[in-house]
Each structure stands twice: as structure tokens, then as C-alpha cells.
PDB file of N, CA and C in Angstrom:
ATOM      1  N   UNK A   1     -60.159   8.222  39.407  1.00  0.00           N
ATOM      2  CA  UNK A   1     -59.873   9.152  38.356  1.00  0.00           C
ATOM      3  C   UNK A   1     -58.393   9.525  38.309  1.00  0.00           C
ATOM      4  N   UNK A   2     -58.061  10.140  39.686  1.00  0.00           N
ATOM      5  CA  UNK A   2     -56.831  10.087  39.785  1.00  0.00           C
ATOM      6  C   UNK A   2     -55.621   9.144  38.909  1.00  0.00           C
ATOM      7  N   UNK A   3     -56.046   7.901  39.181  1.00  0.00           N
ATOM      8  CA  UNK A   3     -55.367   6.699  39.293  1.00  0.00           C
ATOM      9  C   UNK A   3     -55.587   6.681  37.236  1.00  0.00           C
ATOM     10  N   UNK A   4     -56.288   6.465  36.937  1.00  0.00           N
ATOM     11  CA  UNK A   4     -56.438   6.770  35.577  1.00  0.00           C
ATOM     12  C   UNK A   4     -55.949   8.014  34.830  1.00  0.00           C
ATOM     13  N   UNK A   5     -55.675   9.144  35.031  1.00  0.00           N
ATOM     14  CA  UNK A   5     -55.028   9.868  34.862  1.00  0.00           C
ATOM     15  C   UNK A   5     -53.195   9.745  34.759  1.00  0.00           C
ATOM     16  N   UNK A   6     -53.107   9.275  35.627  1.00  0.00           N
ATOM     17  CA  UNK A   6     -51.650   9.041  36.532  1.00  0.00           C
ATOM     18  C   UNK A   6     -51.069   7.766  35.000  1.00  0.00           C
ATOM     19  N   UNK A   7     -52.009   6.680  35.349  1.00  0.00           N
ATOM     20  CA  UNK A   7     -51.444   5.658  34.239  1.00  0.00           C
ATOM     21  C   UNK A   7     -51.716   6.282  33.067  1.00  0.00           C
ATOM     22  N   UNK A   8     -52.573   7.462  32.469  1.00  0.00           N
ATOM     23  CA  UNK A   8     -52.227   8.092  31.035  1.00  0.00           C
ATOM     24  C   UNK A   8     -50.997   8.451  30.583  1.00  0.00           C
ATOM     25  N   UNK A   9     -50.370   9.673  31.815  1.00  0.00           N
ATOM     26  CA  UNK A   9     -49.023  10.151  31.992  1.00  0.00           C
ATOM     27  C   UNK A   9     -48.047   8.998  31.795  1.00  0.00           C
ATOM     28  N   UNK A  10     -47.877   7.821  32.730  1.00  0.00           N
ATOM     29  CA  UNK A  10     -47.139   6.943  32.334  1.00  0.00           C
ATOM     30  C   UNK A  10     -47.065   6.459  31.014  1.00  0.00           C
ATOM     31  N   UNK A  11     -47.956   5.906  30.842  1.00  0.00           N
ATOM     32  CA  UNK A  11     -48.102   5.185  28.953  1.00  0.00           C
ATOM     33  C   UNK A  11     -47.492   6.308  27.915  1.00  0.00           C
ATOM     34  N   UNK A  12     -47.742   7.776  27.861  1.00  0.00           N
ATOM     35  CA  UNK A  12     -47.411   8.661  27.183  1.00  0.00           C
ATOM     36  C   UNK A  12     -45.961   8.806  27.190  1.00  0.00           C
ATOM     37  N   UNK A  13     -45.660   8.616  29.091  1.00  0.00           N
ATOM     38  CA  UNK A  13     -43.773   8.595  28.863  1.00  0.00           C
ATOM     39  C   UNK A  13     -43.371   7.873  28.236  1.00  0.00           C
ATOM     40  N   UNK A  14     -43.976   6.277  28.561  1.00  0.00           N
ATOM     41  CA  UNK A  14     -43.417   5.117  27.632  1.00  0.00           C
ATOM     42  C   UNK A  14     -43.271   5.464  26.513  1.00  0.00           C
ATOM     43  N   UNK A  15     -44.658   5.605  25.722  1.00  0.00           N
ATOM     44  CA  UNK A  15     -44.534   5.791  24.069  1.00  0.00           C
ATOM     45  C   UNK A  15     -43.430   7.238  23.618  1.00  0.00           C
ATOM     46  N   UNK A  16     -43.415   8.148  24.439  1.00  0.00           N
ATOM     47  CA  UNK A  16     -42.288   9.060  24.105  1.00  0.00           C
ATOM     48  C   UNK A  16     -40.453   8.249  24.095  1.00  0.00           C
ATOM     49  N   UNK A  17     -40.434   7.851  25.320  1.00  0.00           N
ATOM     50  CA  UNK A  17     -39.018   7.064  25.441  1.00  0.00           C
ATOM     51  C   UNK A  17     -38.825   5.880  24.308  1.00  0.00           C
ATOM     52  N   UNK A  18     -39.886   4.764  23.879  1.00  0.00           N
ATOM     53  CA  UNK A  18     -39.797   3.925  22.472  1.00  0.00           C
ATOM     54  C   UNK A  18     -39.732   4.787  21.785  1.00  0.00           C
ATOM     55  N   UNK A  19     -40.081   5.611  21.697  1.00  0.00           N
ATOM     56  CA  UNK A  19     -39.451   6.755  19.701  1.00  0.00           C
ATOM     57  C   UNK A  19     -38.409   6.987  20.004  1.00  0.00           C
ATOM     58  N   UNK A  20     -37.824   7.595  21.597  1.00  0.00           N
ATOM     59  CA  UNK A  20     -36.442   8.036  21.758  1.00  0.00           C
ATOM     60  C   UNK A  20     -35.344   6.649  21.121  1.00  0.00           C
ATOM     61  N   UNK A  21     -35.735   5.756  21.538  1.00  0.00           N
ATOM     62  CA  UNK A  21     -34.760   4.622  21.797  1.00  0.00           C
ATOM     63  C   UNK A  21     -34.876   3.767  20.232  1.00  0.00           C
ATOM     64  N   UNK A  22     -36.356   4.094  19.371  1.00  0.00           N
ATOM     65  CA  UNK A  22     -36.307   3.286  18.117  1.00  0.00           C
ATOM     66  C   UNK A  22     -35.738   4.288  17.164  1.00  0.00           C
ATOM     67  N   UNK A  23     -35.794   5.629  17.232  1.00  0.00           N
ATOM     68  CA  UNK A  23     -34.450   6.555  16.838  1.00  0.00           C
ATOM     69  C   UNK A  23     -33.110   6.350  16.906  1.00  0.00           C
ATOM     70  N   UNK A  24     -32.507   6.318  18.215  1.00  0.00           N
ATOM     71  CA  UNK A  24     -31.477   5.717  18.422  1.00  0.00           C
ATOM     72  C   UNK A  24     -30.916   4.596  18.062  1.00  0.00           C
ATOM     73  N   UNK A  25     -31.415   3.586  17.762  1.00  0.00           N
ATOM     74  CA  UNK A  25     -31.136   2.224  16.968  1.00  0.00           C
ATOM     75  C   UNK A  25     -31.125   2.529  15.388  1.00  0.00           C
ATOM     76  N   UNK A  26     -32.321   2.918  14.764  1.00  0.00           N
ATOM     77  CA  UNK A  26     -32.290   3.294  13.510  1.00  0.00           C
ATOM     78  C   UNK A  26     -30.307   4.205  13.479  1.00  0.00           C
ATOM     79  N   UNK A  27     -30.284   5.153  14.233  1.00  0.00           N
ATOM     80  CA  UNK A  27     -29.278   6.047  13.962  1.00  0.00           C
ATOM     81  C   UNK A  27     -27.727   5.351  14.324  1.00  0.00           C
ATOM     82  N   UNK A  28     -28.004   3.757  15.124  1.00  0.00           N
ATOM     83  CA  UNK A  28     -26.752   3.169  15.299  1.00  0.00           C
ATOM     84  C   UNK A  28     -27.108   1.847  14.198  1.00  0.00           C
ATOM     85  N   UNK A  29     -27.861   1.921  13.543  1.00  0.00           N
ATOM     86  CA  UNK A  29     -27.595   0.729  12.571  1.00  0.00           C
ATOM     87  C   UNK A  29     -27.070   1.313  11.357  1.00  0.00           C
ATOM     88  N   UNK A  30     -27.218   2.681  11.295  1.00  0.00           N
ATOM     89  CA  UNK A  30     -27.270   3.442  10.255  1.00  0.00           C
ATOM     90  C   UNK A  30     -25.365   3.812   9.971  1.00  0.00           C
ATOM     91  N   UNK A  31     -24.760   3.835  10.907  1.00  0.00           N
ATOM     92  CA  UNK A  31     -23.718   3.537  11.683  1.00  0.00           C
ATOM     93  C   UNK A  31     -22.858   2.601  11.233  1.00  0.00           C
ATOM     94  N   UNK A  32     -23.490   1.315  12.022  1.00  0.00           N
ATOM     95  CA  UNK A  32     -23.080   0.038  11.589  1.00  0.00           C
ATOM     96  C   UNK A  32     -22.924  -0.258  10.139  1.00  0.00           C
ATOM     97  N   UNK A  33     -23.636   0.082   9.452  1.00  0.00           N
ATOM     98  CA  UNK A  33     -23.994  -0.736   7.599  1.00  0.00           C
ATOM     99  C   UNK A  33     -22.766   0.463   7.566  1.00  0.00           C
ATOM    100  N   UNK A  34     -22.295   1.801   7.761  1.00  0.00           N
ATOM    101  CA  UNK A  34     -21.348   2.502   6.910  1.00  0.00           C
ATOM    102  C   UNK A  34     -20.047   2.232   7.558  1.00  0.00           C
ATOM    103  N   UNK A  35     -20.021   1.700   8.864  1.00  0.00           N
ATOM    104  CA  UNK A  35     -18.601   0.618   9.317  1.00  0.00           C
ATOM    105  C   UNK A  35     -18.508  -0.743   8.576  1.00  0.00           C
ATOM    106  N   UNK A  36     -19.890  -1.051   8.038  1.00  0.00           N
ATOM    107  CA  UNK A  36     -19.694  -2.640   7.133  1.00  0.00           C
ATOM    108  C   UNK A  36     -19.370  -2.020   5.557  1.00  0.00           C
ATOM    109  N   UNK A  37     -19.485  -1.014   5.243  1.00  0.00           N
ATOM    110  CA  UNK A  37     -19.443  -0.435   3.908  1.00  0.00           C
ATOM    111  C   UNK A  37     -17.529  -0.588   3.988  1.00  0.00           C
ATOM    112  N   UNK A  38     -17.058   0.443   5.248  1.00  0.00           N
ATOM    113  CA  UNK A  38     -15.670   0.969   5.169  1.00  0.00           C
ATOM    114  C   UNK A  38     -14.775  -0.208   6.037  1.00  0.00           C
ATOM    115  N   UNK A  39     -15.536  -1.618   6.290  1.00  0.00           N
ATOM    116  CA  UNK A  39     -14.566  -2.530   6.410  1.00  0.00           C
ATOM    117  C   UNK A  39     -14.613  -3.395   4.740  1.00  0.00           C
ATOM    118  N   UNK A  40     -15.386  -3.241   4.362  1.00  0.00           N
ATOM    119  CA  UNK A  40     -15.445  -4.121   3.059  1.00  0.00           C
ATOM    120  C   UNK A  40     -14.694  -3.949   2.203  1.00  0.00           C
ATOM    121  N   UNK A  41     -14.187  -1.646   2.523  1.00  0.00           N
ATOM    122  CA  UNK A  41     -13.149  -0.919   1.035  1.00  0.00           C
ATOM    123  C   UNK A  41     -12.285  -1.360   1.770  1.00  0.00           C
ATOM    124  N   UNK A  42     -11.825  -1.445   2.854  1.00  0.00           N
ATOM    125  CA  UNK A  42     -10.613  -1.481   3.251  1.00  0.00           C
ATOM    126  C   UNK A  42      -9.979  -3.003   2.911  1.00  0.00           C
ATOM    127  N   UNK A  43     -10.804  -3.795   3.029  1.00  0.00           N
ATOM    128  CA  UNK A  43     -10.654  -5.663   2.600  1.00  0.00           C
ATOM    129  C   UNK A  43     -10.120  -5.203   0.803  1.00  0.00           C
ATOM    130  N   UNK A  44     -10.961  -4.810   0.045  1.00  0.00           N
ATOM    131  CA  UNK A  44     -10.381  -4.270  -0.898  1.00  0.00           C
ATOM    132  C   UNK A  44      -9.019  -3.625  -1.185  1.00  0.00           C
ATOM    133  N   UNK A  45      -8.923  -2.712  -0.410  1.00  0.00           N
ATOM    134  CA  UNK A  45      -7.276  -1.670  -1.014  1.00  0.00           C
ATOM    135  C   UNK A  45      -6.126  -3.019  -0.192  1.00  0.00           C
ATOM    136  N   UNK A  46      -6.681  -3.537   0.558  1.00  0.00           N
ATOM    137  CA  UNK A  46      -5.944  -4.129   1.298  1.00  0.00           C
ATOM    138  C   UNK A  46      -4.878  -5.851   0.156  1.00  0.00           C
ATOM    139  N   UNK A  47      -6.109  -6.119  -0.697  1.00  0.00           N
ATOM    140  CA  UNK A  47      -6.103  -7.362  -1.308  1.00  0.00           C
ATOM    141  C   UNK A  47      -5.479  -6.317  -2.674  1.00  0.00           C
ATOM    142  N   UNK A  48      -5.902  -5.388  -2.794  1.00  0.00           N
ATOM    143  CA  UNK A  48      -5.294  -4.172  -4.320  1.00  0.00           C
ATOM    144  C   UNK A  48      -3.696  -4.292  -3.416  1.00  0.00           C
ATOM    145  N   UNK A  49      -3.371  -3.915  -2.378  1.00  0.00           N
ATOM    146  CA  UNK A  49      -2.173  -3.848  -2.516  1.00  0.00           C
ATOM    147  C   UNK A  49      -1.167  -4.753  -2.352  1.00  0.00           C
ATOM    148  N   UNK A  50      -2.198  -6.127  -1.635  1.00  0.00           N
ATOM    149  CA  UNK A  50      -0.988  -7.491  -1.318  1.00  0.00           C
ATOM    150  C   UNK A  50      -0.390  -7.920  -3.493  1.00  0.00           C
ATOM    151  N   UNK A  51      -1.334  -7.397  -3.956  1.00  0.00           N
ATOM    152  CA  UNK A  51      -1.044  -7.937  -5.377  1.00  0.00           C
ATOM    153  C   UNK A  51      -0.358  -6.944  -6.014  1.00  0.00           C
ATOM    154  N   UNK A  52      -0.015  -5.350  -5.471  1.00  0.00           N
ATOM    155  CA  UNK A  52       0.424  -4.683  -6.400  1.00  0.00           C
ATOM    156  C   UNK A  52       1.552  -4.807  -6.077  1.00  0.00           C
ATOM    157  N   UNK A  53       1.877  -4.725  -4.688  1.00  0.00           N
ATOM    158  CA  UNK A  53       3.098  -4.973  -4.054  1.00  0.00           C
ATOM    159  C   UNK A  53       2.947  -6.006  -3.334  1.00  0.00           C
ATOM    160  N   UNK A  54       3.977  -7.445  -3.291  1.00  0.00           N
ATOM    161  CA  UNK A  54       4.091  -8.582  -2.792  1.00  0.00           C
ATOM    162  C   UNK A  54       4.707  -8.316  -1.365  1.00  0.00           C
ATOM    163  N   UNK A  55       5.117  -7.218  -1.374  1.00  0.00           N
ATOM    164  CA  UNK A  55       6.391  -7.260  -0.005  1.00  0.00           C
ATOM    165  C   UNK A  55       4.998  -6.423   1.135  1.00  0.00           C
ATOM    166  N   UNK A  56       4.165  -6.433   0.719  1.00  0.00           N
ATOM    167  CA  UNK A  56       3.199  -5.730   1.307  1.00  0.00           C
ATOM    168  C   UNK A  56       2.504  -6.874   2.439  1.00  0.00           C
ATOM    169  N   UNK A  57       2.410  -7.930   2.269  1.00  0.00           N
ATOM    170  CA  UNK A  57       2.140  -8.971   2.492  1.00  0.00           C
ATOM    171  C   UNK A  57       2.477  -9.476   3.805  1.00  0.00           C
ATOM    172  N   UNK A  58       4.119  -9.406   3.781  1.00  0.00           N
ATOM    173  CA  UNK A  58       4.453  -9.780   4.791  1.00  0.00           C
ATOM    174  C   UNK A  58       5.325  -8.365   5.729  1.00  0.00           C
ATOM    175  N   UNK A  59       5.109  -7.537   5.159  1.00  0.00           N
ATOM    176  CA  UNK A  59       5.300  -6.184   6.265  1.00  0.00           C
ATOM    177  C   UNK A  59       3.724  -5.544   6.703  1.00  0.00           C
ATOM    178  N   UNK A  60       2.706  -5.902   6.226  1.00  0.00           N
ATOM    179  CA  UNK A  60       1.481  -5.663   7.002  1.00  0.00           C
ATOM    180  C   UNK A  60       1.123  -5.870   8.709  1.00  0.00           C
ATOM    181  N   UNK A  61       1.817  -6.965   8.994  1.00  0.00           N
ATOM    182  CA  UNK A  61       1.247  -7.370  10.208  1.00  0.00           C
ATOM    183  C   UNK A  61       2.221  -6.473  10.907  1.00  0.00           C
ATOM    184  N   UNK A  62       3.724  -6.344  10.798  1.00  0.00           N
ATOM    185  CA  UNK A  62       4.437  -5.488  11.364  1.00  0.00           C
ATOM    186  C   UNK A  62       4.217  -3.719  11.933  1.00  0.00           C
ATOM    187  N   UNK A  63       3.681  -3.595  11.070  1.00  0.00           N
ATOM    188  CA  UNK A  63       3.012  -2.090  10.391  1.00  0.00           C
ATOM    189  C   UNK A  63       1.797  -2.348  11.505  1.00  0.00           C
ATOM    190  N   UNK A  64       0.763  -3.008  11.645  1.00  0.00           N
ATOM    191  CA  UNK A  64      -0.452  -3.099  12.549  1.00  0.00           C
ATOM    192  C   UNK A  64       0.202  -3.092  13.726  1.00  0.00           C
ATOM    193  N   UNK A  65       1.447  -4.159  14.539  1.00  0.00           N
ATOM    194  CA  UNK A  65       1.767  -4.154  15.056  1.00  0.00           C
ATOM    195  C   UNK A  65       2.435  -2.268  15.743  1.00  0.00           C
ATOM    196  N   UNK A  66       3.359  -2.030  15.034  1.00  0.00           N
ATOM    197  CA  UNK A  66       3.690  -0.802  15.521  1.00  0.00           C
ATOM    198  C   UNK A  66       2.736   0.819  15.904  1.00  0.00           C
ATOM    199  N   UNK A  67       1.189   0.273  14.995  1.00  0.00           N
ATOM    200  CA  UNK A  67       0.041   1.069  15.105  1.00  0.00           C
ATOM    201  C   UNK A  67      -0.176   0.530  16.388  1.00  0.00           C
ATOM    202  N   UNK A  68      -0.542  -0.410  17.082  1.00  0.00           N
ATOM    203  CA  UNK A  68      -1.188  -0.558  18.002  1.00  0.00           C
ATOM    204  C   UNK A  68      -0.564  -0.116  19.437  1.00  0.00           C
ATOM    205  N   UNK A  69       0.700  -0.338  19.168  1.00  0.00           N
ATOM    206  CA  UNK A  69       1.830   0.183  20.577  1.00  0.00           C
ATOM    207  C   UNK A  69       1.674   1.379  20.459  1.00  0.00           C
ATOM    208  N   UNK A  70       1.834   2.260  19.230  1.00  0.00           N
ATOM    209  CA  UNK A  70       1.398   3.529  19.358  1.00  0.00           C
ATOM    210  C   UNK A  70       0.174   4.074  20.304  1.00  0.00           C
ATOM    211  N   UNK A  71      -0.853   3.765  20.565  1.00  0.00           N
ATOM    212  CA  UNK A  71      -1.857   3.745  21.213  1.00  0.00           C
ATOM    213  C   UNK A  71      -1.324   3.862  22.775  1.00  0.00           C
TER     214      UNK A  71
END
């Protein structure tokens, strides 16, 4: 009886910790798609500005460059 009891408790933790953890995924995919949303605008303003301004083009990588040493 014991022993049947004991493995109820277990199974119940399990099924509590899978909601914890299929929450947590739902809430990091949820995440992900609005980092794939705000890399997609940024591919955008990015291609809006190599065409509005040409000199943009080739001072971009410079500009990333000096962001990253900043760090």
C-alpha cells in the first residue's frame, strides 16, 4: 500500500513539473517568434537605409565594429 501510495506522489510530481517545463517552452518560443519578428524589421530598416543612403553600406560594418569593442 505503502509502495502504491509513494508511486502516486511521484507520478503527480512528474505531471506537475511537465506543465512547469511545457509552460516554460510555450513562454520561450513565444520569445523566439518576437526575436524572429525584430530580426526580420531590422533586415528591413537595414536594406531601407543601404538604399536611402549609399554611404551607409560601407560604414555599417565599421559602426558594428565599434559597438562591439564597446562591450
Amino acid at each position: 500500500m505503502k509502495d502504491l501510495l509513494i508511486l502516486k506522489e511521484q507520478i503527480a510530481l512528474i505531471d506537475k513539473e511537465i506543465k512547469i517545463i511545457s509552460e516554460k517552452i510555450d513562454l520561450i518560443d513565444k520569445k523566439l517568434n518576437k526575436i524572429e519578428e525584430i530580426d526580420l524589421e531590422i533586415k528591413a530598416i537595414k536594406l531601407f537605409l543601404k538604399r536611402v543612403f549609399p554611404d551607409f553600406k560601407k560604414e555599417f560594418p565599421d559602426i558594428l565594429k565599434k559597438l562591439s569593442s564597446m562591450e
